[in-house]
C-alpha atoms as a PDB file:
ATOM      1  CA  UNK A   1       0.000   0.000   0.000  1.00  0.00           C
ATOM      2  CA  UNK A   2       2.949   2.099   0.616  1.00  0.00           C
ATOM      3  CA  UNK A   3       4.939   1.358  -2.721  1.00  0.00           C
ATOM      4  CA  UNK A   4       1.449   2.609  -4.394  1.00  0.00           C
ATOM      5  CA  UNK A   5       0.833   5.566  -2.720  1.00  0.00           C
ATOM      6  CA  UNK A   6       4.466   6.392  -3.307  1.00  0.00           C
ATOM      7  CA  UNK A   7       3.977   5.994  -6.587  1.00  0.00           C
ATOM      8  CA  UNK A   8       1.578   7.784  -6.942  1.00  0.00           C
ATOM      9  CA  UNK A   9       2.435  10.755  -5.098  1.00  0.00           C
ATOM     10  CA  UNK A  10       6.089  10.724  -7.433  1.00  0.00           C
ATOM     11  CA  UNK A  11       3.258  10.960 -10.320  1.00  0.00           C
ATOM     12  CA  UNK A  12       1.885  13.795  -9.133  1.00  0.00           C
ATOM     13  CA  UNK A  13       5.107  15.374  -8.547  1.00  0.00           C
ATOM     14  CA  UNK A  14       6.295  14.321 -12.170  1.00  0.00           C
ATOM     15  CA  UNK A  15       2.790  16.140 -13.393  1.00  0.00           C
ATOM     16  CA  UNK A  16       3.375  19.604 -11.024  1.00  0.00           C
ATOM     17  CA  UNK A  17       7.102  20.035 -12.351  1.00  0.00           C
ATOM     18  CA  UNK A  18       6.000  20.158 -15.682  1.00  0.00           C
ATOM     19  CA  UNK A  19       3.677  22.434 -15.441  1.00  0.00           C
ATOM     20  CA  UNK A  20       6.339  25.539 -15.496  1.00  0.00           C
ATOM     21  CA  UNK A  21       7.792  24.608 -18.514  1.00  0.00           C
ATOM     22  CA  UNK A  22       3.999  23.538 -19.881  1.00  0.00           C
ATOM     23  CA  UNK A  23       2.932  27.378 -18.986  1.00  0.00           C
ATOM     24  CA  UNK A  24       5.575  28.989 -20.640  1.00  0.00           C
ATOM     25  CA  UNK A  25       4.970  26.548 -24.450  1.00  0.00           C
ATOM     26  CA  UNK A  26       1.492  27.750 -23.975  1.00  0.00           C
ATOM     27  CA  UNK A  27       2.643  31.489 -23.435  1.00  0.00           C
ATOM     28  CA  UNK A  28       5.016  31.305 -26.268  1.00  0.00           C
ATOM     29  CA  UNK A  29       2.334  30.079 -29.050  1.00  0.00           C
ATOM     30  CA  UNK A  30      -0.208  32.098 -27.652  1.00  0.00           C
ATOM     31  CA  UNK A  31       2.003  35.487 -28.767  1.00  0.00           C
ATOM     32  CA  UNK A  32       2.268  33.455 -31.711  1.00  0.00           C
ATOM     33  CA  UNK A  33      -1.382  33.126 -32.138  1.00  0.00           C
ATOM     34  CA  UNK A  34      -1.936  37.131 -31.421  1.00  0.00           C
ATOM     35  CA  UNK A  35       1.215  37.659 -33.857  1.00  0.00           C
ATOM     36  CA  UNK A  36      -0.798  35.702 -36.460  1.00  0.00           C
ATOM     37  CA  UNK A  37      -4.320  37.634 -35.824  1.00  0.00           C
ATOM     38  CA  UNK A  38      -2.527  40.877 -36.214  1.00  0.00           C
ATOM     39  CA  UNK A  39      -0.631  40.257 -38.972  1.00  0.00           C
ATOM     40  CA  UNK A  40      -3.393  38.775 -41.026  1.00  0.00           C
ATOM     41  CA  UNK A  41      -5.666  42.067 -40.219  1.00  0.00           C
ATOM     42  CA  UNK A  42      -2.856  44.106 -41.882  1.00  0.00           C
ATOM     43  CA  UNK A  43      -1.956  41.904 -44.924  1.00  0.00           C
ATOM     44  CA  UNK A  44      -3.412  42.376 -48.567  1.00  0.00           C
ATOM     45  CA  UNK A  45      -4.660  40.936 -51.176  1.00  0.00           C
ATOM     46  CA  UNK A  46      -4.100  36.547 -51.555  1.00  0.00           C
ATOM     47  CA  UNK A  47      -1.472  37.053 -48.966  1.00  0.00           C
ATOM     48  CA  UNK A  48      -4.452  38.269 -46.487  1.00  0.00           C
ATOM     49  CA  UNK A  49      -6.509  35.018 -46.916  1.00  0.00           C
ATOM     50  CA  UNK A  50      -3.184  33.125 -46.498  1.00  0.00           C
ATOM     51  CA  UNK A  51      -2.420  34.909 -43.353  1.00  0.00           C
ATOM     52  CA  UNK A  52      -6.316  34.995 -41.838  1.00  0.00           C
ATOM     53  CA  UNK A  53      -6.457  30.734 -42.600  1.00  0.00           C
ATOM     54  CA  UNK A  54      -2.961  30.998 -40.576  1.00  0.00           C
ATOM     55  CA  UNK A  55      -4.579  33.118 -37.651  1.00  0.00           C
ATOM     56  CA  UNK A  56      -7.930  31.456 -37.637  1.00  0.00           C
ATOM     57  CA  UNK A  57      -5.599  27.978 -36.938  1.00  0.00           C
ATOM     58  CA  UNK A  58      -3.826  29.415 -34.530  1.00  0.00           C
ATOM     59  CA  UNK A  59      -5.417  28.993 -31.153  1.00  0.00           C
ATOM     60  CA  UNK A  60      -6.249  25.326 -32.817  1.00  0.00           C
ATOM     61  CA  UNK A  61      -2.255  24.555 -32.748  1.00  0.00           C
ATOM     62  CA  UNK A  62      -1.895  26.545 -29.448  1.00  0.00           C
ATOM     63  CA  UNK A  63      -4.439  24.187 -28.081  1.00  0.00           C
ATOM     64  CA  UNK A  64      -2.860  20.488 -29.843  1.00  0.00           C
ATOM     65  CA  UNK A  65      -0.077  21.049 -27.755  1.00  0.00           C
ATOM     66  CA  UNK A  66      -2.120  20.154 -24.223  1.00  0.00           C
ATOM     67  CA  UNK A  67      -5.711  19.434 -25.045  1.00  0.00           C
ATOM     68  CA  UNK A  68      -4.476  15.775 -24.276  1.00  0.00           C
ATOM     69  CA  UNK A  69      -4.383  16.668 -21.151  1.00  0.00           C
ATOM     70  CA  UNK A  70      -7.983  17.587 -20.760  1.00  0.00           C
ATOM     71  CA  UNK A  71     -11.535  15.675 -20.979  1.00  0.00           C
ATOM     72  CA  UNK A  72     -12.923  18.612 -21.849  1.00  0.00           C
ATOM     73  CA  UNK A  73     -11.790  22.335 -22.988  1.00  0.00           C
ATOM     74  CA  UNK A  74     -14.333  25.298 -22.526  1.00  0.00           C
ATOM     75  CA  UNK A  75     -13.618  28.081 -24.972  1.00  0.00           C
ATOM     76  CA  UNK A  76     -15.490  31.276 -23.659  1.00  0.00           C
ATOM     77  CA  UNK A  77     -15.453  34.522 -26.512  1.00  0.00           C
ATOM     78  CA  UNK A  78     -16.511  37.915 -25.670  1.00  0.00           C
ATOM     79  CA  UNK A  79     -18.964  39.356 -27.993  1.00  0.00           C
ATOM     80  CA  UNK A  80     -17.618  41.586 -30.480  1.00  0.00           C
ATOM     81  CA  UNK A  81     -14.481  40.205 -31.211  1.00  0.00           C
ATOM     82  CA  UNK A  82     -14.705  38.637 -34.353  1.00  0.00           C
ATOM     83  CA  UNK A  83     -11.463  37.280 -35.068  1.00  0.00           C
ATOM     84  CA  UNK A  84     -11.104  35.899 -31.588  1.00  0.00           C
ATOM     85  CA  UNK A  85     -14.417  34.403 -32.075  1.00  0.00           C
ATOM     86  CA  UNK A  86     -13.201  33.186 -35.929  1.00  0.00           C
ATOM     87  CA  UNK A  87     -10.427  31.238 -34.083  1.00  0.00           C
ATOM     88  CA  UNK A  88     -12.501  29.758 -31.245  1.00  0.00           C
ATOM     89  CA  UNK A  89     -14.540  28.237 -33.834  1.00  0.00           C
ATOM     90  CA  UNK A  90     -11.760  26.944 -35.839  1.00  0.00           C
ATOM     91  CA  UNK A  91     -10.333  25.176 -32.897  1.00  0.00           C
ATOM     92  CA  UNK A  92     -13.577  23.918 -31.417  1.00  0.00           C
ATOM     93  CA  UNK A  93     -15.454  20.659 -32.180  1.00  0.00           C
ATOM     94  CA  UNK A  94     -19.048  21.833 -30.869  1.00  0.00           C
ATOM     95  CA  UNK A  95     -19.710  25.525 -30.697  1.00  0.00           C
ATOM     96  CA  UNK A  96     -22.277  26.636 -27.221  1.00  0.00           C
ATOM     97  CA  UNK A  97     -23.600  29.617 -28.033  1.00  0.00           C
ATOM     98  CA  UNK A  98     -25.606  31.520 -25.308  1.00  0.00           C
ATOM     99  CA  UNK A  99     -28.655  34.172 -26.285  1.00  0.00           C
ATOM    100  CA  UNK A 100     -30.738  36.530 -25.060  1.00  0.00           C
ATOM    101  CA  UNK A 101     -34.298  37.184 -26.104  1.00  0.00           C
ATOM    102  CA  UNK A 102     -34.274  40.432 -27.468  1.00  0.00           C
ATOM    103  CA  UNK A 103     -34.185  41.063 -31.325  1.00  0.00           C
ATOM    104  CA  UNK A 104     -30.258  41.886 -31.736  1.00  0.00           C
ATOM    105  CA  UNK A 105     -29.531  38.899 -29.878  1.00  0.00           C
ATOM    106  CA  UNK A 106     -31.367  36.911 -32.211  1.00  0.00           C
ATOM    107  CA  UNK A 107     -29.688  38.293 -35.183  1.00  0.00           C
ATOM    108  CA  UNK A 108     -26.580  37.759 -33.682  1.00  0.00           C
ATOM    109  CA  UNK A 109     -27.097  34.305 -33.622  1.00  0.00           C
ATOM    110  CA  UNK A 110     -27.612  34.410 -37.699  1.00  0.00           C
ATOM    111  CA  UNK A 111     -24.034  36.067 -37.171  1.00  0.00           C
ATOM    112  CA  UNK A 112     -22.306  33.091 -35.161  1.00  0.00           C
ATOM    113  CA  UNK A 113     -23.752  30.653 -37.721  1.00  0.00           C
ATOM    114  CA  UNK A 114     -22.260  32.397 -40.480  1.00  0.00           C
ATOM    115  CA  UNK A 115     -19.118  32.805 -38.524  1.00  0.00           C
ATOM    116  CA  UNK A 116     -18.983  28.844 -37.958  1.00  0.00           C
ATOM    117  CA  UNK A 117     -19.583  28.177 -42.064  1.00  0.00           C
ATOM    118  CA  UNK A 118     -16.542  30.515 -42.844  1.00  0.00           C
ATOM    119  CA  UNK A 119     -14.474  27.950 -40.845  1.00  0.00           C
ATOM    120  CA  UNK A 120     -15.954  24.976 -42.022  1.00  0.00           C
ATOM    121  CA  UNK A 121     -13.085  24.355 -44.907  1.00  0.00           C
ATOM    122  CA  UNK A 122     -10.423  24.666 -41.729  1.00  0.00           C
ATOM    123  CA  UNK A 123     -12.548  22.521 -39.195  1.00  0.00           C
ATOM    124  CA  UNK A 124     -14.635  20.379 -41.051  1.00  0.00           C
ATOM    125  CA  UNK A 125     -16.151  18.676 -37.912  1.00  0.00           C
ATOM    126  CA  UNK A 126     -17.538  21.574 -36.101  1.00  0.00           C
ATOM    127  CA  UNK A 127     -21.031  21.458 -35.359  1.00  0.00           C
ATOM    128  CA  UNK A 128     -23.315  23.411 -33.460  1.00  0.00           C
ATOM    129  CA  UNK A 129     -24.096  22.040 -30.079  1.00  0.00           C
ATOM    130  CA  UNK A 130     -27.066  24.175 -29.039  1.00  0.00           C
ATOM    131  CA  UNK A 131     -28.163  27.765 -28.218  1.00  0.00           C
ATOM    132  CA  UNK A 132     -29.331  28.121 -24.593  1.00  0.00           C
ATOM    133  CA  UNK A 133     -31.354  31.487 -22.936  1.00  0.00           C
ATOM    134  CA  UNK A 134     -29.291  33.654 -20.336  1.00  0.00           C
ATOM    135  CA  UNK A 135     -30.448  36.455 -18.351  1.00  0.00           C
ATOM    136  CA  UNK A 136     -34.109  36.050 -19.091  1.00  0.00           C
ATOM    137  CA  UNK A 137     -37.198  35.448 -16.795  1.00  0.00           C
ATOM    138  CA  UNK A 138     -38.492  32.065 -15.507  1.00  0.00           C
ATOM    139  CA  UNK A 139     -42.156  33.426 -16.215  1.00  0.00           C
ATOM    140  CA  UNK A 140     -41.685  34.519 -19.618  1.00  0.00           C
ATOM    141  CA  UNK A 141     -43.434  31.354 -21.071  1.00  0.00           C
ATOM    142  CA  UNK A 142     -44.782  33.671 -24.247  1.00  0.00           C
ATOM    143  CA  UNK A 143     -41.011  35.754 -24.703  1.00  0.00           C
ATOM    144  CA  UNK A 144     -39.559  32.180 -24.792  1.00  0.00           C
ATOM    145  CA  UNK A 145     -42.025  30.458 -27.211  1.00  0.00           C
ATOM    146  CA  UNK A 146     -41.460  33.731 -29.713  1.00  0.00           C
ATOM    147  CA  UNK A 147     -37.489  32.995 -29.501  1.00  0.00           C
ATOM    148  CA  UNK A 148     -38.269  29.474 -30.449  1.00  0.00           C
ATOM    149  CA  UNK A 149     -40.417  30.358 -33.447  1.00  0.00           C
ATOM    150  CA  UNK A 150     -38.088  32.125 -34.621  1.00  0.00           C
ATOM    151  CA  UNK A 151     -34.805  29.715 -34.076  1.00  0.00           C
ATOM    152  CA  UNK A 152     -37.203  27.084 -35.697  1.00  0.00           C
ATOM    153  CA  UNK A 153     -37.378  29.320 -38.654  1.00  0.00           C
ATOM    154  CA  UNK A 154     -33.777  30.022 -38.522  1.00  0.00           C
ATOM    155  CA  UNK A 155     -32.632  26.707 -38.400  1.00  0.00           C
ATOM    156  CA  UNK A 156     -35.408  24.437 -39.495  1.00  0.00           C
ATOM    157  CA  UNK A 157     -35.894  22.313 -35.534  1.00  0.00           C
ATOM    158  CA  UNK A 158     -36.085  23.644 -32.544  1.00  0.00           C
ATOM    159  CA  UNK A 159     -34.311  20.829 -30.975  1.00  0.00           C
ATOM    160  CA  UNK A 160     -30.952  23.452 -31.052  1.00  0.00           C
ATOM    161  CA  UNK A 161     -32.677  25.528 -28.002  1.00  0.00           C
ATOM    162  CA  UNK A 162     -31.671  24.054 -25.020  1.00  0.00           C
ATOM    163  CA  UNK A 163     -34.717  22.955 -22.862  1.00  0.00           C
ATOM    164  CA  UNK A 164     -33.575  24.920 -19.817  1.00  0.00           C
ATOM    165  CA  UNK A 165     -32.391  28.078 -19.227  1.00  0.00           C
ATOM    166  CA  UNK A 166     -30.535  30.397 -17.037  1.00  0.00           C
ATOM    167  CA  UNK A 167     -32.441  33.030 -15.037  1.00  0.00           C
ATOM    168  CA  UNK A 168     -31.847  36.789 -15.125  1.00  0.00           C
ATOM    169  CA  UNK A 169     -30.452  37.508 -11.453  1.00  0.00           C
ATOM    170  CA  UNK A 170     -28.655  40.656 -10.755  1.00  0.00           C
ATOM    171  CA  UNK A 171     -27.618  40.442  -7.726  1.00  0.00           C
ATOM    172  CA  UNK A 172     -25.879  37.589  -7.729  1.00  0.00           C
ATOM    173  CA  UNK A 173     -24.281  38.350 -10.929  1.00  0.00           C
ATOM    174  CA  UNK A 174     -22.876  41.243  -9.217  1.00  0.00           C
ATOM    175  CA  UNK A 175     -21.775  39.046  -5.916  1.00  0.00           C
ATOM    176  CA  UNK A 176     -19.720  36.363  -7.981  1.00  0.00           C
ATOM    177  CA  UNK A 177     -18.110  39.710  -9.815  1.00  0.00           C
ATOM    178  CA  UNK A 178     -16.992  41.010  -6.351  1.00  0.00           C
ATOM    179  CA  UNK A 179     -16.053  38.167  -4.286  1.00  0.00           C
ATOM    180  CA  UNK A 180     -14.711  36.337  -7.379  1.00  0.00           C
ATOM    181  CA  UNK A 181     -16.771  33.110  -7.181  1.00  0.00           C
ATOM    182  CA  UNK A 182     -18.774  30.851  -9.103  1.00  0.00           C
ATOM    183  CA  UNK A 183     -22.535  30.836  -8.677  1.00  0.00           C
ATOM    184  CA  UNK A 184     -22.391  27.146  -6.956  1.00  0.00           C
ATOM    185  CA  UNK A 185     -19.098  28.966  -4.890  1.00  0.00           C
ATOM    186  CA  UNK A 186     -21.530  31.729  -3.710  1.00  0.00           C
ATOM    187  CA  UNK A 187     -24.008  29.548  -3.013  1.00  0.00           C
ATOM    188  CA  UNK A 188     -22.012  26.896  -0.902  1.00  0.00           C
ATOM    189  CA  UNK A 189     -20.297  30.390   0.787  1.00  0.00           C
ATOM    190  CA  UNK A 190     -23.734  31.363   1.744  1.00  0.00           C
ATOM    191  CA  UNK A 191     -24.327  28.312   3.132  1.00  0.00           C
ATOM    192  CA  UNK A 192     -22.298  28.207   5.763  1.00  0.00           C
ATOM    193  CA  UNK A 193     -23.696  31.357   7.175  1.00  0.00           C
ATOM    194  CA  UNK A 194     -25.746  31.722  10.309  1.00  0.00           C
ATOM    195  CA  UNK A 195     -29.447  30.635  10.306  1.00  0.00           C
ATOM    196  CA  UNK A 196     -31.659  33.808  11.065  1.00  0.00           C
ATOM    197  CA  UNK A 197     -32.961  31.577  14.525  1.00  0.00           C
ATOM    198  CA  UNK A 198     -29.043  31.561  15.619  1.00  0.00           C
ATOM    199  CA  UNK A 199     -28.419  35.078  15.044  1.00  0.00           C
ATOM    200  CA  UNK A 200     -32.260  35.646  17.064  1.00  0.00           C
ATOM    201  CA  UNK A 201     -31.178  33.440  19.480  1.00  0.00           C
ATOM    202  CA  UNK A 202     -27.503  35.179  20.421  1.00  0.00           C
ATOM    203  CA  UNK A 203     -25.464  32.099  19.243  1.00  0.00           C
ATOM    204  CA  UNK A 204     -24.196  33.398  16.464  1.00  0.00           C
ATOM    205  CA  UNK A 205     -23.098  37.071  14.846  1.00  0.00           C
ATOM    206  CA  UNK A 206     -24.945  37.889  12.039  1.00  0.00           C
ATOM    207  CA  UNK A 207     -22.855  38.052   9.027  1.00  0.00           C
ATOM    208  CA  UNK A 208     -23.097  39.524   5.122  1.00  0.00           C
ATOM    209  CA  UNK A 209     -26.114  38.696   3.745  1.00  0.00           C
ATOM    210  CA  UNK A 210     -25.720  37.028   0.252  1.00  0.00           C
ATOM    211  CA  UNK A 211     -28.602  37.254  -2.590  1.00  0.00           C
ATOM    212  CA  UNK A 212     -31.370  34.136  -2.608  1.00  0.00           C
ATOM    213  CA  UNK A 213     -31.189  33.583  -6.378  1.00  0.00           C
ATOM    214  CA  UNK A 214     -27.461  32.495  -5.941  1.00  0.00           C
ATOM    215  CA  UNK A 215     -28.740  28.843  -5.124  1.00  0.00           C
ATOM    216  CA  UNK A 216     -31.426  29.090  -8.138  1.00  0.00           C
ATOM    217  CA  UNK A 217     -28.824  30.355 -10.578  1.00  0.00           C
ATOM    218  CA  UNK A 218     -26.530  28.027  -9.500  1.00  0.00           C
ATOM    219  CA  UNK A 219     -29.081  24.834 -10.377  1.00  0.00           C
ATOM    220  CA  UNK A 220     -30.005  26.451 -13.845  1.00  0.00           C
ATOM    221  CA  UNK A 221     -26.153  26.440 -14.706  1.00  0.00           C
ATOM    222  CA  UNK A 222     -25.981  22.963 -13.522  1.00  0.00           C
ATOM    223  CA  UNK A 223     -28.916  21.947 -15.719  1.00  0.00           C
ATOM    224  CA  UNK A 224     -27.000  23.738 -18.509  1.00  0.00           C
ATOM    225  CA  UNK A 225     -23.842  21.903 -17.758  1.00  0.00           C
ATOM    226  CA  UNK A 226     -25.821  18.406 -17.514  1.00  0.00           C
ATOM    227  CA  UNK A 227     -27.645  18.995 -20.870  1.00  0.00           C
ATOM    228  CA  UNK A 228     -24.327  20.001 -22.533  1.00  0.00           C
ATOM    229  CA  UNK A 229     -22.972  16.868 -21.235  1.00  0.00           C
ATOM    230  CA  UNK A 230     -25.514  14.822 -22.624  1.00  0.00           C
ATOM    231  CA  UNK A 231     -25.378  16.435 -26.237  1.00  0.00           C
ATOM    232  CA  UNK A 232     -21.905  15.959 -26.379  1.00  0.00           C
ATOM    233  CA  UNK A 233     -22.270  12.378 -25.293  1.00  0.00           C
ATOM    234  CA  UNK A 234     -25.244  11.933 -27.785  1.00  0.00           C
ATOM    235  CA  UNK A 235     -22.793  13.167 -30.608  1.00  0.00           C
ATOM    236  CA  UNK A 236     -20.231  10.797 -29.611  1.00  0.00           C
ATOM    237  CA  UNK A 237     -21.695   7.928 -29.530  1.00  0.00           C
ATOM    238  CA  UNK A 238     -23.888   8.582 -32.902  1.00  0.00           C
ATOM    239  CA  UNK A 239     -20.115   8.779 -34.269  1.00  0.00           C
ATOM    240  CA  UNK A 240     -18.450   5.566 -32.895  1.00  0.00           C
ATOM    241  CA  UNK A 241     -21.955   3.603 -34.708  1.00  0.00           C
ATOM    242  CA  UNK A 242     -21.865   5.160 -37.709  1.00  0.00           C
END
C-alpha cells in the first residue's frame, strides 16, 4: 500500500514540475497566435486570406499542444471580437452559443452561424451544439415560445434551443463579480452562514447577507452543464456507430 501511494504521489510530482515549462509553451504560441491575428488584419490581397487561414488555426495549434491533457476544454469569446471568435470556432469541435431574447440577440445568432460556415473548410467537424437562454425570466413562457419560433425558422428544428435556461439575477451576478466566485461557490459560501434563529437566538453574529437567487442560478447552470454533457455524449456515440 505504501509502494502505491508512493507511486503515486512521485506521479503527481512528475505532473506539477512540468507544469512551469507547460505554462511557458502555452505562453510562447499564444504570442504566436496574437502575432498571427494581427498580422493577417494588416496583410493584402491573396497574402491576407493566407495569413487569416494561418490566424484562424492558430489557437487550434496553441491548443494540440495540451488538449491531451484535458476531458474537456471550454472556450469562452466575448462578444464583439470577431477574429477571436473566428479562431474559437476553428479550434472547437461543438460551438455553445448563449442568447438573449431580445431582437439583436437573435440576429446575432444568424451572425455566429455564419461565422462557424466561414471555418468549415479549416474545421470540417464543427457542429453546433445548441443555443441556450441567459439572463431572461423564468415566467416569460410567451417571450420564450417567440425565440423558439423564430430559431425554428432560422434553423429548421427547434431541438438546437436548449430545454432549460438560465435566469436573469442581478444580484448575484454582481456578488460572484466582487467576491470572485462561481454561482455554486456563492451559493455553498452562503451556506455556511448563520441561520436567522441563531443570530435571534444570540449564538451566532450575524454576518453579510448574500442574494437568494445564488442557489437558483446556480441549479439552472448545472442543468446547462448536464444537458451540454448529454449532447456531447449523444454526438459521440452517434459517431463511434456510424
Amino acid at each position: 500500500m505504501l509502494s502505491a501511494d508512493l507511486g503515486t504521489i512521485r506521479q503527481l510530482e512528475n505532473r506539477v514540475s512540468s507544469l512551469p515549462k507547460l505554462a511557458a509553451d502555452v505562453e510562447v504560441r499564444r504570442r504566436e497566435a496574437i502575432t498571427h491575428v494581427e498580422q493577417a488584419e494588416k496583410a493584402p490581397g491573396a497574402k491576407a486570406q493566407k495569413d487569416r487561414d494561418a490566424a484562424q488555426l492558430a489557437l487550434a495549434k496553441l491548443l494540440a499542444s495540451v488538449a491531451g491533457e484535458y476531458d474537456l476544454v471550454l472556450l469562452d469569446c466575448p462578444p464583439g471580437n470577431e477574429p477571436l471568435q473566428a479562431a474559437a470556432v476553428a479550434a472547437a469541435r461543438y460551438a455553445l452559443v448563449p442568447l438573449k431574447t431580445d431582437m439583436s440577440s437573435r440576429k446575432g445568432v444568424a451572425a455566429v452561424a455564419a461565422r462557424m460556415d466561414s471555418v468549415v473548410g479549416l474545421n470540417p467537424s464543427l457542429d453546433l451544439l445548441g443555443v441556450v437562454l441567459v439572463g431572461t425570466g423564468t415566467n416569460s413562457k410567451q417571450v420564450h415560445k417567440v425565440t423558439r419560433d423564430h430559431l425554428t425558422a432560422d434553423f429548421g428544428t427547434d431541438e438546437v434551443l436548449f430545454p432549460m435556461s438560465i435566469r436573469h439575477a442581478e444580484a448575484t451576478a454582481q456578488a460572484c463579480r466582487e467576491r470572485g466566485l462561481l454561482a455554486h461557490e456563492l451559493e455553498r459560501e452562503l451556506s455556511k452562514g448563520p441561520k436567522w434563529w441563531e443570530v435571534l437566538r444570540g449564538e451566532a453574529k450575524a454576518g453579510h447577507a448574500g442574494p437568494k437567487s445564488a442557489s437558483s442560478v446556480a441549479e439552472d447552470l448545472h442543468a446547462v452543464a448536464m444537458e451540454v454533457t448529454r449532447r456531447i455524449a449523444v454526438a459521440e456515440s452517434q459517431e463511434v456507430n456510424a
